[in-house]
Every structure is written in structure tokens, then in C-alpha cells.
Protein backbone atom coordinates (compact mmCIF):
# COMPACT_ATOMS: atom_id res chain seq x y z
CA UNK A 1 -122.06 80.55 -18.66
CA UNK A 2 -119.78 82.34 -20.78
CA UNK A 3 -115.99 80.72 -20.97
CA UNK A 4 -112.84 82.60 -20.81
CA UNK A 5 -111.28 83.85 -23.79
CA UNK A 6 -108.87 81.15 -25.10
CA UNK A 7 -105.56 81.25 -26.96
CA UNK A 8 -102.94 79.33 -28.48
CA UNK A 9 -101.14 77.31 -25.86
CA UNK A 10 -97.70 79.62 -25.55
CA UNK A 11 -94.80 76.73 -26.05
CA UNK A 12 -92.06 78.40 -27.14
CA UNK A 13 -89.08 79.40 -24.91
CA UNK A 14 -86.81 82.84 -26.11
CA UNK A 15 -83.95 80.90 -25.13
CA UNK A 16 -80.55 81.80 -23.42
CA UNK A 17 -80.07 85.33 -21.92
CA UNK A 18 -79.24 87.59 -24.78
CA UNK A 19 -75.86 89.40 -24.37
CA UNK A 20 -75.24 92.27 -22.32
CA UNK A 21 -75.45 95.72 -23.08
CA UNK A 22 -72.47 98.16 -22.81
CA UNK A 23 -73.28 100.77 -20.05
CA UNK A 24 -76.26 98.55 -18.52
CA UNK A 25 -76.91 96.51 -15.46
CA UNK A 26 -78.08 93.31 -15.33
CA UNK A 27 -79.85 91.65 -12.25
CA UNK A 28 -80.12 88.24 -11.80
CA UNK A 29 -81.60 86.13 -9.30
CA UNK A 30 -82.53 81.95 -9.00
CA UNK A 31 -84.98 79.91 -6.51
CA UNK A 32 -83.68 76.28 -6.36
CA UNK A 33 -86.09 73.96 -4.54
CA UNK A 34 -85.29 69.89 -3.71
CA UNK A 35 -86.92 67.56 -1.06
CA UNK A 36 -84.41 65.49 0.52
CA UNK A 37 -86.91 63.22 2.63
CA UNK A 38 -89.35 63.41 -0.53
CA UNK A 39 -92.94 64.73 -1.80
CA UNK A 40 -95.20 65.92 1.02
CA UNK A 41 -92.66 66.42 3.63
CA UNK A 42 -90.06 69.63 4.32
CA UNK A 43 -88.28 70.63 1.81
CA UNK A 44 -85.38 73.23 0.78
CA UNK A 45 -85.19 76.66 -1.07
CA UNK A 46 -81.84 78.53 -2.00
CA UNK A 47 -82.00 81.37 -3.67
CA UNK A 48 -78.94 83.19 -5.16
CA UNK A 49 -78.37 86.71 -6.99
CA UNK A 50 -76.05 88.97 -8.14
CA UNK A 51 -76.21 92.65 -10.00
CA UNK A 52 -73.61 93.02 -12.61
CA UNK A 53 -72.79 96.45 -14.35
CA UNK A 54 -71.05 96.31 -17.77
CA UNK A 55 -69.30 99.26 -18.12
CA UNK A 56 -69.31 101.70 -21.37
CA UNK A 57 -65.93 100.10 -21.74
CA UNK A 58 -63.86 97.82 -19.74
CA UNK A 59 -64.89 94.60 -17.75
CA UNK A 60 -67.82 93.74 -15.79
CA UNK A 61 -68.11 95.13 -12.34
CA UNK A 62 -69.85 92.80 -9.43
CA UNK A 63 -72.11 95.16 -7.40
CA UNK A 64 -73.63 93.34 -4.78
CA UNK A 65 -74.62 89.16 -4.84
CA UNK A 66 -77.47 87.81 -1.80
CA UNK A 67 -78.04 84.39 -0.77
CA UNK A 68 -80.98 82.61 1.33
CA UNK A 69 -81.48 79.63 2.77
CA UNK A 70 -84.66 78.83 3.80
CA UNK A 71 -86.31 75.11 4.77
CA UNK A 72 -90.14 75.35 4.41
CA UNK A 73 -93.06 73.02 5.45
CA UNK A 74 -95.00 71.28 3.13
CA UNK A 75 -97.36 73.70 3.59
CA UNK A 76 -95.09 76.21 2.64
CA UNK A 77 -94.22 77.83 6.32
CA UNK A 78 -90.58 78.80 7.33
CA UNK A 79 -89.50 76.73 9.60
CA UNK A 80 -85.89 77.96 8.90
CA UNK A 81 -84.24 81.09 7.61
CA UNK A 82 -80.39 82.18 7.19
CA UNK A 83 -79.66 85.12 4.41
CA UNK A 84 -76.42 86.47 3.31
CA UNK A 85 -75.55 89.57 3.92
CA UNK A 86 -77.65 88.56 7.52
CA UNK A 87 -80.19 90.87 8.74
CA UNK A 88 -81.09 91.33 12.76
CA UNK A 89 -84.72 91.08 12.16
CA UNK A 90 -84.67 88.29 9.48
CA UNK A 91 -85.47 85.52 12.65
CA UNK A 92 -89.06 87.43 12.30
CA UNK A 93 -90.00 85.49 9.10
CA UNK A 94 -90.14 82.32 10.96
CA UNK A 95 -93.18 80.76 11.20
CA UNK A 96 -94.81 82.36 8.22
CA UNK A 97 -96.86 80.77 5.39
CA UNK A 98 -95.64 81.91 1.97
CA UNK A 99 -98.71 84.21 0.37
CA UNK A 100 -99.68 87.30 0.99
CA UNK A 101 -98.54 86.67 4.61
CA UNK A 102 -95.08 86.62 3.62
CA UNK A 103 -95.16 89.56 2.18
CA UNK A 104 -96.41 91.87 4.49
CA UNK A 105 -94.28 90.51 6.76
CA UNK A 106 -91.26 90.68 4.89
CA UNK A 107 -91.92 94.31 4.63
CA UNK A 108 -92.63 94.53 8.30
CA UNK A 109 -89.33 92.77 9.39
CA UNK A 110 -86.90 93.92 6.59
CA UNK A 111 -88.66 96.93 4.60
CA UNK A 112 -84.93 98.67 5.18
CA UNK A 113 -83.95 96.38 2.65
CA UNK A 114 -86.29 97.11 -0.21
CA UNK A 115 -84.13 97.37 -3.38
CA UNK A 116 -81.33 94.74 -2.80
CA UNK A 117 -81.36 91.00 -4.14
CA UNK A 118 -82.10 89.86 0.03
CA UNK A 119 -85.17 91.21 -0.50
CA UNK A 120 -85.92 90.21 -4.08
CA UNK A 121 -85.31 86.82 -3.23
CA UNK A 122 -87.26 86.81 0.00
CA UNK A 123 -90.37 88.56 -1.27
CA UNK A 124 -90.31 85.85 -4.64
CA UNK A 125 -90.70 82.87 -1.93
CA UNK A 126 -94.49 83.37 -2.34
CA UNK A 127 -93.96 82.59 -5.91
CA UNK A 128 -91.28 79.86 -6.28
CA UNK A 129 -92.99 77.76 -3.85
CA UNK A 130 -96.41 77.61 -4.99
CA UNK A 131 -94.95 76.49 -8.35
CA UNK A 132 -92.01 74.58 -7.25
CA UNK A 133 -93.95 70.99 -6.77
CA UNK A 134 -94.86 71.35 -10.04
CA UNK A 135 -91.91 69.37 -10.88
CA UNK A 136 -93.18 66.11 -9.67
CA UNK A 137 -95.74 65.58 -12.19
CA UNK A 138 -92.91 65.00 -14.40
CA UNK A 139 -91.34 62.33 -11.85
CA UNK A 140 -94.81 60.82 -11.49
CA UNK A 141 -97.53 59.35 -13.16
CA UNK A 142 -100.38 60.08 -10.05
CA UNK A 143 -99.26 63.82 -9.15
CA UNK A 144 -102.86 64.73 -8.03
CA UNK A 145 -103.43 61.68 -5.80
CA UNK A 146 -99.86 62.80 -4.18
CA UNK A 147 -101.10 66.05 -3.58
CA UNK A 148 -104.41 64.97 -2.08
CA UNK A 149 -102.76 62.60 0.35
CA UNK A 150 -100.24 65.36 1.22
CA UNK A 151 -102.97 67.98 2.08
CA UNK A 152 -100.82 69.95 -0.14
CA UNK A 153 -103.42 70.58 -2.23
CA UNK A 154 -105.37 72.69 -0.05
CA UNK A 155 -102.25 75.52 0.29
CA UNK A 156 -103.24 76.82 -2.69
CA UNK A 157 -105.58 79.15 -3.46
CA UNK A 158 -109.26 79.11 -1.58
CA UNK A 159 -108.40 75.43 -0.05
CA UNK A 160 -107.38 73.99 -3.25
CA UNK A 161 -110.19 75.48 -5.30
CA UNK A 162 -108.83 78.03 -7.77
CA UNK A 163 -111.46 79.52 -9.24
CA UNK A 164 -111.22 82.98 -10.43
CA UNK A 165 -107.56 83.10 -8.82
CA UNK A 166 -106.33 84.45 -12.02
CA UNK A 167 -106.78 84.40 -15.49
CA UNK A 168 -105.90 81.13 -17.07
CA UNK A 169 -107.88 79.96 -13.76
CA UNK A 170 -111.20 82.22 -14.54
CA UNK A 171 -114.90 80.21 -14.10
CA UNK A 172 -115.59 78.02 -17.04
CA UNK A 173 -112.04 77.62 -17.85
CA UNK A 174 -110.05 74.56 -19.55
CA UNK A 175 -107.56 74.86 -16.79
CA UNK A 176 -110.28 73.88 -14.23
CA UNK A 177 -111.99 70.31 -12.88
CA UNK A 178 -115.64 70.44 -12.05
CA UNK A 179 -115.21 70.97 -8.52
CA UNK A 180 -113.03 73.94 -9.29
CA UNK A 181 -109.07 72.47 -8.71
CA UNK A 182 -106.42 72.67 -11.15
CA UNK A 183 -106.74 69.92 -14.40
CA UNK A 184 -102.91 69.06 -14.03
CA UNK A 185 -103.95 65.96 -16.41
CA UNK A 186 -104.80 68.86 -19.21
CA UNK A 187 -101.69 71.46 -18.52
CA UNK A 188 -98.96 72.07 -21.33
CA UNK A 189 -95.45 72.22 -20.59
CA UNK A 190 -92.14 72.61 -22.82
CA UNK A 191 -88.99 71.49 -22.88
CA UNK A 192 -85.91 74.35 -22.52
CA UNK A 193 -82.50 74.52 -23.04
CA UNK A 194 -80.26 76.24 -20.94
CA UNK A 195 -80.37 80.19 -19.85
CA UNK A 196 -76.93 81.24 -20.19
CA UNK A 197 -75.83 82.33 -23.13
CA UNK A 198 -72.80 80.96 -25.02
CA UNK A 199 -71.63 84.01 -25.97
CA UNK A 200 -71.84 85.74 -22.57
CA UNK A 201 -71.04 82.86 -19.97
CA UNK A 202 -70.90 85.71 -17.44
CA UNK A 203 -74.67 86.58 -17.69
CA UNK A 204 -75.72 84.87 -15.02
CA UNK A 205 -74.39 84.34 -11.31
CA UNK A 206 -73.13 80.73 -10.81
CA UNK A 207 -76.16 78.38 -10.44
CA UNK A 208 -75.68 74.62 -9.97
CA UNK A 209 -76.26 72.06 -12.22
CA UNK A 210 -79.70 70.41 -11.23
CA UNK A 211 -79.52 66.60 -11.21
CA UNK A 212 -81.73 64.07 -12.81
CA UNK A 213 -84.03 64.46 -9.92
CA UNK A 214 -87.39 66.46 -8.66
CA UNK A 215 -85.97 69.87 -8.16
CA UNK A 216 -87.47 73.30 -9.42
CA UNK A 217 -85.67 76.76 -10.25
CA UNK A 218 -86.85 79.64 -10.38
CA UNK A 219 -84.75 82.13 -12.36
CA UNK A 220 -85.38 85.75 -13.05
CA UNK A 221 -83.48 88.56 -15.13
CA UNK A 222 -83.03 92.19 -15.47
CA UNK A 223 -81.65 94.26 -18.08
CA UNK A 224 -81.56 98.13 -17.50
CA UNK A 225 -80.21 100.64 -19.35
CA UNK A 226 -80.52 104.45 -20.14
CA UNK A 227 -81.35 106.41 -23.47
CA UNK A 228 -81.36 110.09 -22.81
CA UNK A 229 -83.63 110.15 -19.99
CA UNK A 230 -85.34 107.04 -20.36
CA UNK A 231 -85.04 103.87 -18.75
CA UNK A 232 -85.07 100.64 -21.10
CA UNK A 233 -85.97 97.48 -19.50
CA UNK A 234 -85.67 93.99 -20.62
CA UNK A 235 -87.05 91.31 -18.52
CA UNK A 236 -87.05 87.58 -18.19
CA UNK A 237 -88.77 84.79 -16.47
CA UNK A 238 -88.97 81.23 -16.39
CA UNK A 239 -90.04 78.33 -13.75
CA UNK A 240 -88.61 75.20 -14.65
CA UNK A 241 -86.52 71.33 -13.81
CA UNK A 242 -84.78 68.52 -14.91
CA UNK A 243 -86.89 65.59 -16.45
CA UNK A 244 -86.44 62.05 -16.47
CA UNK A 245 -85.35 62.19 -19.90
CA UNK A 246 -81.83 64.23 -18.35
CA UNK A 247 -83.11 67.72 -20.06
CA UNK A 248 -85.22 70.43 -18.45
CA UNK A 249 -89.03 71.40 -18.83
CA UNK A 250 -90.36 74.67 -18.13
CA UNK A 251 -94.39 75.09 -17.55
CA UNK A 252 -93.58 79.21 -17.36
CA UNK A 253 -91.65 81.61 -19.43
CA UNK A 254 -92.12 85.08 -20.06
CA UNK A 255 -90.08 88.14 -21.80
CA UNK A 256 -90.85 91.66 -20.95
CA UNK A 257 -89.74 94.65 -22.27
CA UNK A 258 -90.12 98.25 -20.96
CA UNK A 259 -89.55 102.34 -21.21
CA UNK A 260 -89.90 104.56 -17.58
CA UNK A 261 -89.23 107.79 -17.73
CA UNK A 262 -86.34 108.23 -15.09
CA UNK A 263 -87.30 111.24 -13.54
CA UNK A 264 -90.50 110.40 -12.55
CA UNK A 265 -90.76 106.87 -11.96
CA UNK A 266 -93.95 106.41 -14.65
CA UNK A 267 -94.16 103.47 -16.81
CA UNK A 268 -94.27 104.87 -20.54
CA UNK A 269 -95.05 101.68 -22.48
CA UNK A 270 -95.30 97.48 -21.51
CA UNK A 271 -94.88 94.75 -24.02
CA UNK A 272 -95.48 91.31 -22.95
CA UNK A 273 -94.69 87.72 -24.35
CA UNK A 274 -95.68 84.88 -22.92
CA UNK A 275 -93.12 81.89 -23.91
CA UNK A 276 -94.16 79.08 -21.78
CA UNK A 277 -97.76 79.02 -20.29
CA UNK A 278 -99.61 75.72 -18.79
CA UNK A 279 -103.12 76.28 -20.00
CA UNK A 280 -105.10 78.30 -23.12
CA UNK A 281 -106.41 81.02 -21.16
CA UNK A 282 -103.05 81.91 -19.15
CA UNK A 283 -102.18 84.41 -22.08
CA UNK A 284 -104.95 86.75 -21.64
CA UNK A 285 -102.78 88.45 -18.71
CA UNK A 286 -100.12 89.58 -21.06
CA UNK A 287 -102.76 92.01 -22.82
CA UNK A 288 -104.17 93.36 -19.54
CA UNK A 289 -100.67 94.07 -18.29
CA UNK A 290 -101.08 97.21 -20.11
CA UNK A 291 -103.18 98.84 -17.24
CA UNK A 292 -100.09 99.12 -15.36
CA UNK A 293 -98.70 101.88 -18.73
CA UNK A 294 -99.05 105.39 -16.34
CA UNK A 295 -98.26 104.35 -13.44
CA UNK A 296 -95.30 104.94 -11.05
CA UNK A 297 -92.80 102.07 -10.91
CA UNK A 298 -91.76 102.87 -7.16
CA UNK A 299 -95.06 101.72 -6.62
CA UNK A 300 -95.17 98.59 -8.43
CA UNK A 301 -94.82 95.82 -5.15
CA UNK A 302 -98.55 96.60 -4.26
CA UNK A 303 -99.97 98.63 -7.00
CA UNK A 304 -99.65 95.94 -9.53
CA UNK A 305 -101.52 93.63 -6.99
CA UNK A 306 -104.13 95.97 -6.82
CA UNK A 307 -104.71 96.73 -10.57
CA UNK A 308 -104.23 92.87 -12.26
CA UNK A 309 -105.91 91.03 -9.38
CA UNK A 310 -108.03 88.44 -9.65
CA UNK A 311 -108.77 87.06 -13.10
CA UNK A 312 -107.16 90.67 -14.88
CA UNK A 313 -103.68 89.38 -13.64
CA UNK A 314 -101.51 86.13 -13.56
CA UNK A 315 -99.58 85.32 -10.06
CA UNK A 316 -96.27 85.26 -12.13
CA UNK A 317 -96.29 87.85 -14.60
CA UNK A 318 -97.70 90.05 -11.91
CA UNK A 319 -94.24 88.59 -9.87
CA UNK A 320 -92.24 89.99 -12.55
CA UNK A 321 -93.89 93.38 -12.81
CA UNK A 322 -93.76 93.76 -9.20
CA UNK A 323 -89.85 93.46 -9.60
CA UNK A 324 -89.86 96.71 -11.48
CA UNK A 325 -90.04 98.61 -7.77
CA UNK A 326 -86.39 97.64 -7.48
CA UNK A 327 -85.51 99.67 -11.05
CA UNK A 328 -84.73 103.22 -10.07
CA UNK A 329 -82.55 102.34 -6.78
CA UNK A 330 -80.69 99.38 -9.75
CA UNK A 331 -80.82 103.40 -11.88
CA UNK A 332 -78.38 104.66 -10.02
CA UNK A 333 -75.82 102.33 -10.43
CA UNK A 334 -75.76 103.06 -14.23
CA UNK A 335 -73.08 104.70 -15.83
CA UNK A 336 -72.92 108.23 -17.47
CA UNK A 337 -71.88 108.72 -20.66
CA UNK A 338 -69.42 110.94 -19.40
CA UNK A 339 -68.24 108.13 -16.91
């Protein structure tokens, strides 16, 4: 059997936000995550978001900001849902299991919405959640057995088995036990310092401080601005939580930068750099990113699921690339430089 291609474990965060751009706009969004009755049982998600334009000149403007509430099963159902702004079909999410199910849903129920942080938020609930319990395996020394007496184990992936689920999870690799579940006892993760940068306190929308406890964020930027009549991107991405140790540990970081041609929507060029990555073959999925170079950003919530699935993709990156759909309606908020 031939092993996936291996790499040097990524372990090295790009640090705070950098500052903002005159004549840009920055989305950013957050996924907080804490179990008030404990591991295994229901738990909570907020998420929180804001786009900010910074002006040519002048002070920041607040465009729009979104909030959800949402308290899921430990198999990652809603059992409840409240959003701000509301939405009069958002009671139609209850009851589903965060996946691909989710999804489709979401754009059943509130596809009106596409392009605004509600939507962004609810859409990365998929994500956030199958990542978020991640954080207990620094709060405990038998993670695995927890998640085997749970049954949470089996909400991931083909009933717990993840083979071939992506690429640091392809057949033969490092990532994997023999009977095909994740080696948590073999997974890298880093410690981080904060996201918000010194120089720019504003960057981000307010976020909470996280106490010396299990809890998981989520937290997601966009920087977009225009040269000429192309649209410059600058992404970033990282899952992480406090530690016992009262500092933070992130298992996933990435930085993406990008060039669309505004006019039509197509993606020009992709670079990719994976920070923060739990095993040796997660990396591979930055250099196969590149398939998505070509194709029209507008498009990106399913097309990028259908070009890195599988073992050419990884659930996160693809997460973040998938966020580019929201880029040309976040276009139109940008300034002129005639403005």
C-alpha cells in the first residue's frame, strides 16, 4: 500500500490580524463553543460578526454585525436556534444534524440571506462543531475513551471511521489507527497568542475573553480590497482554546491570500499557508487548492465541495474557500477612489 505524501508538521501561527487597509473591508466572524453540564451532553455555540469598512480617509464605518445562538446535541443536532437580525424561517433549522444536512438546509430555509454574516455563521456550524470537542483533549488525559463512551465518536465521518475523509486522513496515513479512527494520541497542536492586533484594537468585533476552561472558538477573517479592477483578498483562519496552563492552543491555522477579477467573478491566482495543522499529511490540501484558480467565486459554496472532495481537499481550508461566495456582494461595499 502506498502512504500519503507527508510533510513537515505546520506549527507556526502568523499571529495577530495584520492592520487594516485604507479603502478595504474587513469581515470578521467567531464560533464560541462551552458545555455547561460537561463532555458528552448539550452544549452551546455563539457565533458573532461584524463587516467593517475603513475608509480612503476618515474612521471606520460599521456595516452590518450578526449574532446566533444555537444549543446543539452531543451529536451535533439543533435543538435550539435564535439569530440576530431574526429570520421567519430560521425555526426550520431545528432538528438538523450539522454536515452536509445543515447545509442544504440552511440554503433551503434562509438562501435569501446568502451574503450576510447570519448566514456565514450559520452555514460554518458544520465546521466549528466537528472541531470544537477538540478542546478536551487538552483538559484530559483519556479524550478517546470520553468519546467512545459518549457515542460521540461515531458523528464523525463514516461512523467514526475517517478514512479517505480528506487528506491528512487518506488510507495508510499517520493520522489514522488500524481500524481507521483518528490517532488523537499522535496529533500536533500549537500554542497561539492572541488575534487582535495591538496596533489595530478595532480589527476584530468584540469577542469575550475565554476562561481557563474547555471552550473552543472558531474565528475567521476577511480582508478585501480593490486594485484597478481586481479584487485582493487576504484571508485568515484558526480553531483554537484556552489550556490548563491559562494560554490558548490552536490545532488549525491557515492564511490565504487571493486576486478575482471583479467583473467576472473568476479566481485569478490562490496561495495557501498552512500555520497550524494536527497531522503530517494535512498540508497536502494547500497545494491542491490550486484547482479552484479559474473558477467563478459566486460559485464557491458548492463548487469547492465538488472539486477538493475527498482526500484532494481538507474540511477547513475548503470552509475558508467556500467563504469566498460572500466576496463580490462584501465588493460592493468598497469605496471608489473617487469616494
Amino acid at each position: 500500500m502506498n502512504a500519503p505524501q507527508q510533510f513537515r508538521i505546520a506549527r507556526q501561527s502568523a499571529g495577530p490580524a495584520p492592520l487594516r487597509r485604507p479603502g478595504s473591508v474587513r469581515r470578521t466572524t467567531s464560533i464560541d463553543s462551552e458545555w455547561p453540564t460537561g463532555f458528552g451532553e448539550s452544549w452551546r455555540l455563539i457565533g458573532r460578526g461584524r463587516d467593517l469598512l475603513t475608509p480612503l480617509s476618515g474612521d471606520p464605518v460599521e456595516l452590518a454585525t450578526g449574532e446566533i445562538h444555537i444549543l446543539a446535541s452531543s451529536k451535533r443536532e439543533i435543538l435550539e436556534l435564535s439569530a440576530i437580525p431574526d429570520h421567519p424561517h430560521l425555526a426550520e433549522m431545528i432538528g438538523v444534524r450539522a454536515g452536509g444536512a445543515s447545509r442544504h438546509a440552511l440554503v433551503a430555509a434562509l438562501g435569501d440571506m446568502r451574503g450576510s454574516l447570519t448566514f456565514q455563521l450559520l452555514d460554518d456550524f458544520a465546521g466549528a462543531s466537528l472541531v470544537a470537542s477538540w478542546i478536551w483533549s487538552r483538559w484530559t488525559g483519556d479524550w478517546q475513551h470520553m468519546l467512545r463512551r459518549t457515542g460521540m465518536q461515531s458523528t464523525v465521518g463514516n461512523k467514526g471511521k475517517m478514512i479517505d475523509i480528506c487528506t491528512g486522513f487518506a488510507k495508510g496515513a499517520s493520522s489514522l489507527t488500524d481500524d481507521g479512527r483518528v490517532d488523537h494520541e499522535g496529533q500536533s497542536a500549537t500554542e497561539v497568542g492572541s488575534l487582535v492586533n495591538p496596533g489595530d484594537l478595532a480589527g476584530w468585533h468584540a469577542m469575550p475573553v475565554q476562561e481557563r476552561r474547555p471552550q473552543a472558538r472558531r474565528a475567521r477573517r476577511i480582508d478585501l480590497w480593490r486594485v484597478k479592477d481586481v479584487l485582493k483578498v487576504d484571508a485568515g483562519f484558526q480553531d483554537s482554546g484556552p489550556n490548563p496552563q491559562g494560554k490558548r492552543t490552536a490545532i488549525h491555522e491557515y492564511r490565504v491570500h487571493a486576486d478575482i477579477d471583479e467583473a467576472s467573478g473568476t479566481l485569478l491566482s490562490l496561495q495557501v499557508w498552512p500555520h497550524i495543522l494536527p497531522f503530517r499529511e494535512c498540508p497536502g490540501a494547500a497545494t491542491n487548492a490550486a484547482r479552484m484558480v479559474g473558477l467563478n467565486v459566486n460559485q464557491f459554496r458548492q463548487s469547492v465541495l465538488d472539486t477538493l472532495a475527498g482526500t484532494h481537499g481538507c474540511t477547513h481550508l475548503n470552509d475558508v474557500l467556500r467563504s469566498f461566495a460572500d466576496l463580490p456582494s462584501l465588493a460592493k461595499l468598497l469605496p471608489k477612489e473617487d469616494d
